[in-house]
N, C-alpha and C. Protein backbone atom coordinates (compact mmCIF):
# COMPACT_ATOMS: atom_id res chain seq x y z
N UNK A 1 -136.99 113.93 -50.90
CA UNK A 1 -137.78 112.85 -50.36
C UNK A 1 -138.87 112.49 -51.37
N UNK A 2 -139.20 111.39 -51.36
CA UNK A 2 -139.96 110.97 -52.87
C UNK A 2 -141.46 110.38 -52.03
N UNK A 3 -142.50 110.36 -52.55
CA UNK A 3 -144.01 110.12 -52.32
C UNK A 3 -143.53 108.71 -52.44
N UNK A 4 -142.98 108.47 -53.17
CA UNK A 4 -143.56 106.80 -53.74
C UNK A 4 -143.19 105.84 -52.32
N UNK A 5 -144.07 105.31 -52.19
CA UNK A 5 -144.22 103.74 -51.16
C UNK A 5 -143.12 102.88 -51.16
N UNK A 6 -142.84 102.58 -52.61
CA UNK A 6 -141.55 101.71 -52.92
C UNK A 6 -140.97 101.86 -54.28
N UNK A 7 -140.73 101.07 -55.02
CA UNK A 7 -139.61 101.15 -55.87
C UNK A 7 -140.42 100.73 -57.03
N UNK A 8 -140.66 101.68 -58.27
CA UNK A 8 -141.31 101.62 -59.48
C UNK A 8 -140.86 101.41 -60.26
N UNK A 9 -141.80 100.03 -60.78
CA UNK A 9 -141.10 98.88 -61.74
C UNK A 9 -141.72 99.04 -62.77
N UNK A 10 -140.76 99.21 -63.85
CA UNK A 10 -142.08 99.25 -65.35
C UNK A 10 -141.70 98.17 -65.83
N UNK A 11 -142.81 97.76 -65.97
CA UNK A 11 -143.14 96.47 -67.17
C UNK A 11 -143.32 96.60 -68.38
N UNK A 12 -142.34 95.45 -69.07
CA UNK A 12 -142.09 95.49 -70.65
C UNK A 12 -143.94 95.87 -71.45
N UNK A 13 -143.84 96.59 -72.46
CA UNK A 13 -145.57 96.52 -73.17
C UNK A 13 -145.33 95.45 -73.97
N UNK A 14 -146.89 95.22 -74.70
CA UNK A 14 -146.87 94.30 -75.44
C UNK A 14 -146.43 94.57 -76.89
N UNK A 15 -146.01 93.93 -77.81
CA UNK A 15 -145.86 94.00 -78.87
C UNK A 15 -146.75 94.56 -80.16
N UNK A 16 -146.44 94.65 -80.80
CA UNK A 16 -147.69 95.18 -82.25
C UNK A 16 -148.02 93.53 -82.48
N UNK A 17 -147.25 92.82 -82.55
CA UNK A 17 -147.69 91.15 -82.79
C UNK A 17 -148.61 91.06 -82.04
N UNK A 18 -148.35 90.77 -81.08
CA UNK A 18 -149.10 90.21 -79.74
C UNK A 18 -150.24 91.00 -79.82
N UNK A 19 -150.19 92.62 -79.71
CA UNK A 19 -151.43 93.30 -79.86
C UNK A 19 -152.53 93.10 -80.60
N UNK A 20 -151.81 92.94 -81.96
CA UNK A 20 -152.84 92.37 -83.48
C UNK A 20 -153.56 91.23 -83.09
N UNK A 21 -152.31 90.24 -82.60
CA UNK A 21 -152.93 89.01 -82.47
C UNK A 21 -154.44 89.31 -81.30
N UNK A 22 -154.01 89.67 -80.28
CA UNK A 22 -155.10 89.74 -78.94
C UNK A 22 -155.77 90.53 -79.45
N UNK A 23 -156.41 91.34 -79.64
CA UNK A 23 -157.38 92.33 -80.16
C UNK A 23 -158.34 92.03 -81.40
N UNK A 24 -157.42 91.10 -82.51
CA UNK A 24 -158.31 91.68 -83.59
C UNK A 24 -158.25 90.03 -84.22
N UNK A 25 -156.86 88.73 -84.14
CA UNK A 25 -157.21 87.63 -84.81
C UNK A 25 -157.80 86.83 -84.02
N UNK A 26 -157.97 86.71 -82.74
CA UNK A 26 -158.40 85.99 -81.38
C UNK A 26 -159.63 86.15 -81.81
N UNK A 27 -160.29 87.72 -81.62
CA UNK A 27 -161.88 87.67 -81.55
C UNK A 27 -162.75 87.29 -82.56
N UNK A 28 -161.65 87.66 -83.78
CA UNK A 28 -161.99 87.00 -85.48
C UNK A 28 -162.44 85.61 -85.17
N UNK A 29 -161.29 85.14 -84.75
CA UNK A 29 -161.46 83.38 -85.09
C UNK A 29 -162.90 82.64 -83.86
N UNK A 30 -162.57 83.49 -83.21
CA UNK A 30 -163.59 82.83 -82.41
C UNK A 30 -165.46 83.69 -82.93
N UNK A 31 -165.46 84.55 -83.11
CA UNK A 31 -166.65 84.64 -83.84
C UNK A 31 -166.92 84.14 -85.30
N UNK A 32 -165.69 83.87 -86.05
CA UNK A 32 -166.13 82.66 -87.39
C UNK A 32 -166.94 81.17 -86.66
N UNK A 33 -165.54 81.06 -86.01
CA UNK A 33 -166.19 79.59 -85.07
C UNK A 33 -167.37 79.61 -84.93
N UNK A 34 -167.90 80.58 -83.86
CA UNK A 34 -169.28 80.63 -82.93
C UNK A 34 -170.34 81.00 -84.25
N UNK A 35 -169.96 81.71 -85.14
CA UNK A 35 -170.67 81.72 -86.24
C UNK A 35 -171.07 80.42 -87.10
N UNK A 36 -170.31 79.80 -87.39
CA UNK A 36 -170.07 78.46 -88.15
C UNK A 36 -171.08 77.20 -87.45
N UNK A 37 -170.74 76.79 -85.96
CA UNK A 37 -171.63 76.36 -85.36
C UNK A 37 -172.90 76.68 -85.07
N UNK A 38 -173.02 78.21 -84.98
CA UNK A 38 -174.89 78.60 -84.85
C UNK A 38 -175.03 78.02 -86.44
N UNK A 39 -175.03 77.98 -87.38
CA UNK A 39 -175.44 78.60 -88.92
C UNK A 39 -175.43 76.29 -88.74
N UNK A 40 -174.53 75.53 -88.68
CA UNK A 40 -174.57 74.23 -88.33
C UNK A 40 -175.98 73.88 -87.70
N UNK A 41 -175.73 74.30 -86.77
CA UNK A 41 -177.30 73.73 -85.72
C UNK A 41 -178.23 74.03 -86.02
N UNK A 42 -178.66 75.32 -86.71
CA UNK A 42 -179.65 75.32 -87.07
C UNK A 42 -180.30 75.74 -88.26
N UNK A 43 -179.31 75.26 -89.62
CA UNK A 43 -179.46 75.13 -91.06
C UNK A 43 -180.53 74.17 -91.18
N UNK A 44 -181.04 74.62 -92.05
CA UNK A 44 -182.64 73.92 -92.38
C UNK A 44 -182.23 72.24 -92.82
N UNK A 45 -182.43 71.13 -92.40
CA UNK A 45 -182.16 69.96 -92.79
C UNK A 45 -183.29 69.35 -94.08
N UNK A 46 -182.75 69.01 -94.64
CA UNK A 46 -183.56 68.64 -96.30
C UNK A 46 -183.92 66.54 -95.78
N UNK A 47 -185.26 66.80 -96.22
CA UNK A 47 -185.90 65.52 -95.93
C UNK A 47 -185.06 64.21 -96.54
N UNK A 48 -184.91 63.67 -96.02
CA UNK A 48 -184.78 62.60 -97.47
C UNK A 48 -185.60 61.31 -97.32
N UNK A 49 -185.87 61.54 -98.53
CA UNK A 49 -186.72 60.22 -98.85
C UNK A 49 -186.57 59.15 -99.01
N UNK A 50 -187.56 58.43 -99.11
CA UNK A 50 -187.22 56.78 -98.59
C UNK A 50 -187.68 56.04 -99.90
N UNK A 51 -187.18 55.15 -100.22
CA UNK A 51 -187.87 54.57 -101.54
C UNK A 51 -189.17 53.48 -100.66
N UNK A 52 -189.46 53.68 -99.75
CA UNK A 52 -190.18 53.21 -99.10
C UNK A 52 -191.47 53.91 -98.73
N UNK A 53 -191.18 54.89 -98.54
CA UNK A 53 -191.90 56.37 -98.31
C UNK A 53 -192.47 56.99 -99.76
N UNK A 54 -192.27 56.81 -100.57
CA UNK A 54 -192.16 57.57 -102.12
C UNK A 54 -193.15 56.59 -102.85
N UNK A 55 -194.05 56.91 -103.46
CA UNK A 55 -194.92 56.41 -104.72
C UNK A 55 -194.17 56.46 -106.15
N UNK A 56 -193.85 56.47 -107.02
CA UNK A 56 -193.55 56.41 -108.30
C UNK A 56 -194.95 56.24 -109.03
């Protein structure tokens, strides 16, 4: 007579692909991203001048 409730199904694992990918190029790309945009927004912006604004 067996404990089990019902009938135990194993499910396929994931791949070494799939793994690499989910774990390690997913979180890569999205912290370059989120990196790229902070370092965007708030890179120091350089004045520019106006030949209007400017003495010679």
């Amino acid at each position: 007579m067996s404990r089990n409730e019902g009938p135990i199904v194993e499910l396929p694992g994931i791949s070494v692909i799939e793994t690499v990918v989910t774990f390690f190029v997913i979180p890569t790309v999205m912290f370059v991203v989120i990196s790229v945009l902070a370092y965007a927004m708030s890179k120091p912006r350089t004045a520019k001048t106006s030949t209007l604004t400017t003495i010679e």
